[in-house]
N, C-alpha and C. Protein backbone atom coordinates (compact mmCIF):
# COMPACT_ATOMS: atom_id res chain seq x y z
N UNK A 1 136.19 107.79 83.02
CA UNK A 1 135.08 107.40 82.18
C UNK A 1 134.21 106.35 82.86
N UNK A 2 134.77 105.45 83.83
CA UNK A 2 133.75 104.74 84.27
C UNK A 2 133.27 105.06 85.11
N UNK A 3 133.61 105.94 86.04
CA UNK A 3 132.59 106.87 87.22
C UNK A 3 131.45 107.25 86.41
N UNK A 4 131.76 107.91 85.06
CA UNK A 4 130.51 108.78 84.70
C UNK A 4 129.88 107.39 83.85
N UNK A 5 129.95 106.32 83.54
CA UNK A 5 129.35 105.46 82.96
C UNK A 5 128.75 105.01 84.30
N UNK A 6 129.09 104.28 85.62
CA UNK A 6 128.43 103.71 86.76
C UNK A 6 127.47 105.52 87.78
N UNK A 7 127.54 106.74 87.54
CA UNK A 7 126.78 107.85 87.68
C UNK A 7 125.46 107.94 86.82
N UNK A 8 125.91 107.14 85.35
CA UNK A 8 124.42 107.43 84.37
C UNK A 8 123.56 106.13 84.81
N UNK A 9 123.99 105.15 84.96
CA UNK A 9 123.24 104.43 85.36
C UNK A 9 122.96 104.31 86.88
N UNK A 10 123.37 104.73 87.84
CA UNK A 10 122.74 104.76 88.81
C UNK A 10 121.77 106.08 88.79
N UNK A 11 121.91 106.83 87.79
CA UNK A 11 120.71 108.15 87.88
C UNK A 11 119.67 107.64 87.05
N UNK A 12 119.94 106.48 86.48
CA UNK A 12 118.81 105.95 85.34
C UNK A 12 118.26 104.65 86.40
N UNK A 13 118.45 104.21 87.03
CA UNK A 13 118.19 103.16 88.05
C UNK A 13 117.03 103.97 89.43
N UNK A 14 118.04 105.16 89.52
CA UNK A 14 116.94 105.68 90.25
C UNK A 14 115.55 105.95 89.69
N UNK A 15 115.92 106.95 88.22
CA UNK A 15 114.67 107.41 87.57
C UNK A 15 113.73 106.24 87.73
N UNK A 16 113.96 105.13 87.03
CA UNK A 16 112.78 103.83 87.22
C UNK A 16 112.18 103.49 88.60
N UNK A 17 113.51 103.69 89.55
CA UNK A 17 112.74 102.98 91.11
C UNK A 17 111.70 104.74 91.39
N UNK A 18 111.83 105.90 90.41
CA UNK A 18 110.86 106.74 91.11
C UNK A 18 109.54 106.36 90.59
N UNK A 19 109.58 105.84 89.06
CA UNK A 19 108.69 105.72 88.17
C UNK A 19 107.77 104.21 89.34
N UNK A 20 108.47 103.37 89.68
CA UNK A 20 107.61 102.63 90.06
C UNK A 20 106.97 102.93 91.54
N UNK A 21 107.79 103.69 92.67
CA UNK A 21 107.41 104.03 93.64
C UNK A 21 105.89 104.91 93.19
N UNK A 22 105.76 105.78 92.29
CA UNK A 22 105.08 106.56 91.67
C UNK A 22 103.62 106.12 91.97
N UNK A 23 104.07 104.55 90.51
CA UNK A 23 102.73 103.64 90.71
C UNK A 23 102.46 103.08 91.89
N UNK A 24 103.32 102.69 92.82
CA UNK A 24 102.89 102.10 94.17
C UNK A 24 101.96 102.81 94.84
N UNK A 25 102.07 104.11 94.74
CA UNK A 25 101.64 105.05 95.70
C UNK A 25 99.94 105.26 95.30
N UNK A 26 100.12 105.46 93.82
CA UNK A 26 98.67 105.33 93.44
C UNK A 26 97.85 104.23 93.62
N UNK A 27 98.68 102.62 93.63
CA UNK A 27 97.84 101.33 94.03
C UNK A 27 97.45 101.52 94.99
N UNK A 28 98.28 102.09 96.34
CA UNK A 28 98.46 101.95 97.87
C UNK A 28 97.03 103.37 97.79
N UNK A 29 96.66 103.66 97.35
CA UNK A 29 95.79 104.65 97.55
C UNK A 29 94.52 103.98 96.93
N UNK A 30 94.19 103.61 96.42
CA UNK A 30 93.14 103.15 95.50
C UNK A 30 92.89 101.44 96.61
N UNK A 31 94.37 100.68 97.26
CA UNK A 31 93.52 99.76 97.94
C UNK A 31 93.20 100.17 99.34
N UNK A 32 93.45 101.49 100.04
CA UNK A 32 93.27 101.47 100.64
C UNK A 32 91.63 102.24 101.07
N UNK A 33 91.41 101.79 100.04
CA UNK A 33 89.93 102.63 99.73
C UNK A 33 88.81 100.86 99.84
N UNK A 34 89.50 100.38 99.15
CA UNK A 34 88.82 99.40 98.68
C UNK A 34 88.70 97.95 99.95
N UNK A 35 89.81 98.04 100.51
CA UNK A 35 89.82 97.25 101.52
C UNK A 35 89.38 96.82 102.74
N UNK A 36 88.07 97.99 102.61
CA UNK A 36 86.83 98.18 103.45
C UNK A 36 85.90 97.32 103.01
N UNK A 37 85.87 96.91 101.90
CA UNK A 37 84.96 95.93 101.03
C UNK A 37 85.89 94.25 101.28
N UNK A 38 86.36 94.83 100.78
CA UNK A 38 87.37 93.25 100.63
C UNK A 38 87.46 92.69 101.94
N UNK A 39 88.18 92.76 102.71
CA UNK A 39 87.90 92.67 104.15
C UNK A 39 86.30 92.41 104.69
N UNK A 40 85.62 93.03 104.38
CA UNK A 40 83.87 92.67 104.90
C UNK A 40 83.96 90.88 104.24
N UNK A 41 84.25 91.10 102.68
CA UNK A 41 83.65 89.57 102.04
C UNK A 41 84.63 88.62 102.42
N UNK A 42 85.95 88.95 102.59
CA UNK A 42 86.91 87.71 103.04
C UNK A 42 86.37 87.25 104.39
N UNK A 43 85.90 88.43 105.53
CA UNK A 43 85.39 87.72 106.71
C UNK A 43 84.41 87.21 107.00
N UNK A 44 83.26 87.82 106.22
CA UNK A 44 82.02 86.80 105.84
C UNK A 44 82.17 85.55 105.65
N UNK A 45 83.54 85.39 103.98
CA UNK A 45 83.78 84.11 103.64
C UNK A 45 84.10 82.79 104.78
N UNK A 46 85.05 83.74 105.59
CA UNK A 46 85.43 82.78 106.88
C UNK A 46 84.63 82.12 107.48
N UNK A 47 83.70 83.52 108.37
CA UNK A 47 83.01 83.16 109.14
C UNK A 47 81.36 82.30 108.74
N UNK A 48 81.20 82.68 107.50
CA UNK A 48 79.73 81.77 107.37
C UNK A 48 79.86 80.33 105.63
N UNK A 49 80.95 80.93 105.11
CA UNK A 49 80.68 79.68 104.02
C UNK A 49 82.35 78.64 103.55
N UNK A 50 82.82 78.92 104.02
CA UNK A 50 84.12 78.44 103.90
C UNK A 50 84.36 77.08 104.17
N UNK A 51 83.75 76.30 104.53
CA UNK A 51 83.67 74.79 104.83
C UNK A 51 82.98 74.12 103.12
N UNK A 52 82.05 75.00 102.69
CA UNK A 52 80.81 74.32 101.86
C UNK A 52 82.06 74.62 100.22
N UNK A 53 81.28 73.64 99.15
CA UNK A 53 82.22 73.65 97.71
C UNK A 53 82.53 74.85 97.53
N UNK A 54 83.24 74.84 96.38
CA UNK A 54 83.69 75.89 95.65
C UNK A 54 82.27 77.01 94.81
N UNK A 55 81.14 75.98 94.32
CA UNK A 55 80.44 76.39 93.67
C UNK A 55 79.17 76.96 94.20
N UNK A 56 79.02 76.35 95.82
CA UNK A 56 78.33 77.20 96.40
C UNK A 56 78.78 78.41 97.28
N UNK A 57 80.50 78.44 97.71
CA UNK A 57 81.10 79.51 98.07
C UNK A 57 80.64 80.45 97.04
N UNK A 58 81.29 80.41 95.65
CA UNK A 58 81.12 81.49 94.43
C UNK A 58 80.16 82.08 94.31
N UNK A 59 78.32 81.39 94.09
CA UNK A 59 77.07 81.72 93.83
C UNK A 59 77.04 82.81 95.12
N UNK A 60 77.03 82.08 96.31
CA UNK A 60 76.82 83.14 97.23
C UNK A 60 77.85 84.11 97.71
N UNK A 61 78.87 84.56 97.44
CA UNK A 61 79.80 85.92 97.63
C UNK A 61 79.19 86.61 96.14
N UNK A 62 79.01 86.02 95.13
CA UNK A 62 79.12 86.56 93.69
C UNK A 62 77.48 86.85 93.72
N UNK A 63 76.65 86.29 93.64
CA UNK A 63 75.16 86.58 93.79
C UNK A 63 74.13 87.12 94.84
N UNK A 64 75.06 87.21 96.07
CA UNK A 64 74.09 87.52 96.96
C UNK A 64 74.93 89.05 97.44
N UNK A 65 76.06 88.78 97.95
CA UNK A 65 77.11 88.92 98.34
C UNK A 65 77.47 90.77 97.97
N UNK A 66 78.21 90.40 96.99
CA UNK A 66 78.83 91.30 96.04
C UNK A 66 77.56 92.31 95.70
N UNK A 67 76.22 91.87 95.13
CA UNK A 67 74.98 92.94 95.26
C UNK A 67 74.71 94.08 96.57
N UNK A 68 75.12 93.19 97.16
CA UNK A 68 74.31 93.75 98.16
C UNK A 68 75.76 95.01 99.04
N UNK A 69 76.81 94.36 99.04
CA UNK A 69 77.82 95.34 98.85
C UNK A 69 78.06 96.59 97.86
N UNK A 70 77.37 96.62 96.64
CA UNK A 70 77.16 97.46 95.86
C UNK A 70 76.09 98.23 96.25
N UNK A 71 75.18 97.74 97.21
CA UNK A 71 73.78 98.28 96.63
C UNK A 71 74.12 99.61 98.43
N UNK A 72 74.75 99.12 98.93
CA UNK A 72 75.15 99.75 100.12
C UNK A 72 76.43 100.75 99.54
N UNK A 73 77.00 101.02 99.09
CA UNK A 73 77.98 101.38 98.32
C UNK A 73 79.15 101.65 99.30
N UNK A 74 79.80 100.25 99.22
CA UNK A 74 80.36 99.80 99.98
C UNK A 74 82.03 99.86 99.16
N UNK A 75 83.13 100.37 99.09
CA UNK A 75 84.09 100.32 98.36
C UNK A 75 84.62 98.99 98.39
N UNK A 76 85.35 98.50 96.94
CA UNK A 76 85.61 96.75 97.43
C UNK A 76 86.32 96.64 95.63
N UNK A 77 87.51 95.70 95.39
CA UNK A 77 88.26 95.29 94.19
C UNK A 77 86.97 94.67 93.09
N UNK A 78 87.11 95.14 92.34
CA UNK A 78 85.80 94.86 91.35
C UNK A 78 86.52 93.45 90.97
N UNK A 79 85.48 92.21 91.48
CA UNK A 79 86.09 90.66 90.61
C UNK A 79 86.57 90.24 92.17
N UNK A 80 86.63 90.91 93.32
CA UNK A 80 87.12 90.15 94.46
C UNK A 80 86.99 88.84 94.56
N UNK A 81 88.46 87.96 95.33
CA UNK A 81 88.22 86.92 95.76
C UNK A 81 88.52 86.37 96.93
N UNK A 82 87.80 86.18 97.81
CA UNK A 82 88.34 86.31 99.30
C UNK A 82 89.16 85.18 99.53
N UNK A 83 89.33 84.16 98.88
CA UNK A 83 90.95 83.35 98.85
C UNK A 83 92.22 84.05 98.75
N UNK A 84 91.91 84.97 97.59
CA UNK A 84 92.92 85.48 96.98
C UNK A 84 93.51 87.06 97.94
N UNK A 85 92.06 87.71 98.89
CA UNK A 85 92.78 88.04 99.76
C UNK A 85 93.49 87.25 101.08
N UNK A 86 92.75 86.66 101.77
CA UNK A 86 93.01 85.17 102.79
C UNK A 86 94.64 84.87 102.49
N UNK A 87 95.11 84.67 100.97
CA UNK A 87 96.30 83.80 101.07
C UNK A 87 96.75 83.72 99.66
N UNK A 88 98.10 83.56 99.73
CA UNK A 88 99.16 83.18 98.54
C UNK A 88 98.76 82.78 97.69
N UNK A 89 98.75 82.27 96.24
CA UNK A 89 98.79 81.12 95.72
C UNK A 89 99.22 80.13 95.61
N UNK A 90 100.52 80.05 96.66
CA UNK A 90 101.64 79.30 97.26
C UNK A 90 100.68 78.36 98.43
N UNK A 91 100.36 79.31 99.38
CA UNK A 91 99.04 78.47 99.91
C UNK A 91 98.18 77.63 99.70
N UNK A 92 97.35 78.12 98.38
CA UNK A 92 96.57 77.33 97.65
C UNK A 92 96.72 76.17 97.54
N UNK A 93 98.22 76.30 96.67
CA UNK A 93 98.64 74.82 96.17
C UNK A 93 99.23 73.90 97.45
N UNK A 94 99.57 74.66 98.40
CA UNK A 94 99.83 73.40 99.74
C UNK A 94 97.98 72.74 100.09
N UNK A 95 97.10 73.52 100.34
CA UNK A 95 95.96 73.27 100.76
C UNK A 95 95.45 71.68 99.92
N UNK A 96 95.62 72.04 98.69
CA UNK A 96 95.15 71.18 97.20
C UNK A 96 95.82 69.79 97.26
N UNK A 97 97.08 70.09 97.90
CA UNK A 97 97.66 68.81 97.99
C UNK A 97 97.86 67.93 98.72
């Protein structure tokens, strides 16, 4: 009885790791579309505004930026943040402190 009790749950353990591989596969497809965009604004971010505040980083990726990546139709995470590709949030908080 406990073979077939440690058999149902390892066939029910699998079912879930297929269910999530499933979704991986569809993320891993959808960023790898998008990461043509993301990648352009994170290296922009680097290379031309990344020294200057927070509030003039934002205006210009978000107002100038992000348009003009659309208007080229450029694939890219709708809401991108080129910190948030760049690095951790673990990062963040070492940087901050």
């Amino acid at each position: 009885m406990d073979q077939l009790d440690l058999a149902n749950r390892l066939v029910g353990g699998l079912a879930d790791e297929n269910k999530r591989w499933t979704e991986n596969v569809s993320t891993f497809k959808q960023e790898r579309i998008t990461m043509i965009g993301n990648a352009l604004v994170s290296a922009a971010f680097v290379s031309y505004i990344g020294p200057f505040s927070y509030t003039f980083r934002a205006r210009l990726w978000k107002d100038t930026w992000l348009p003009d990546i659309v208007q080229r139709k450029v694939p890219f995470t709708e809401g991108v943040d080129p910190l948030k590709v760049l690095a951790t949030d673990a990062d963040q908080a070492v940087w901050k402190t």
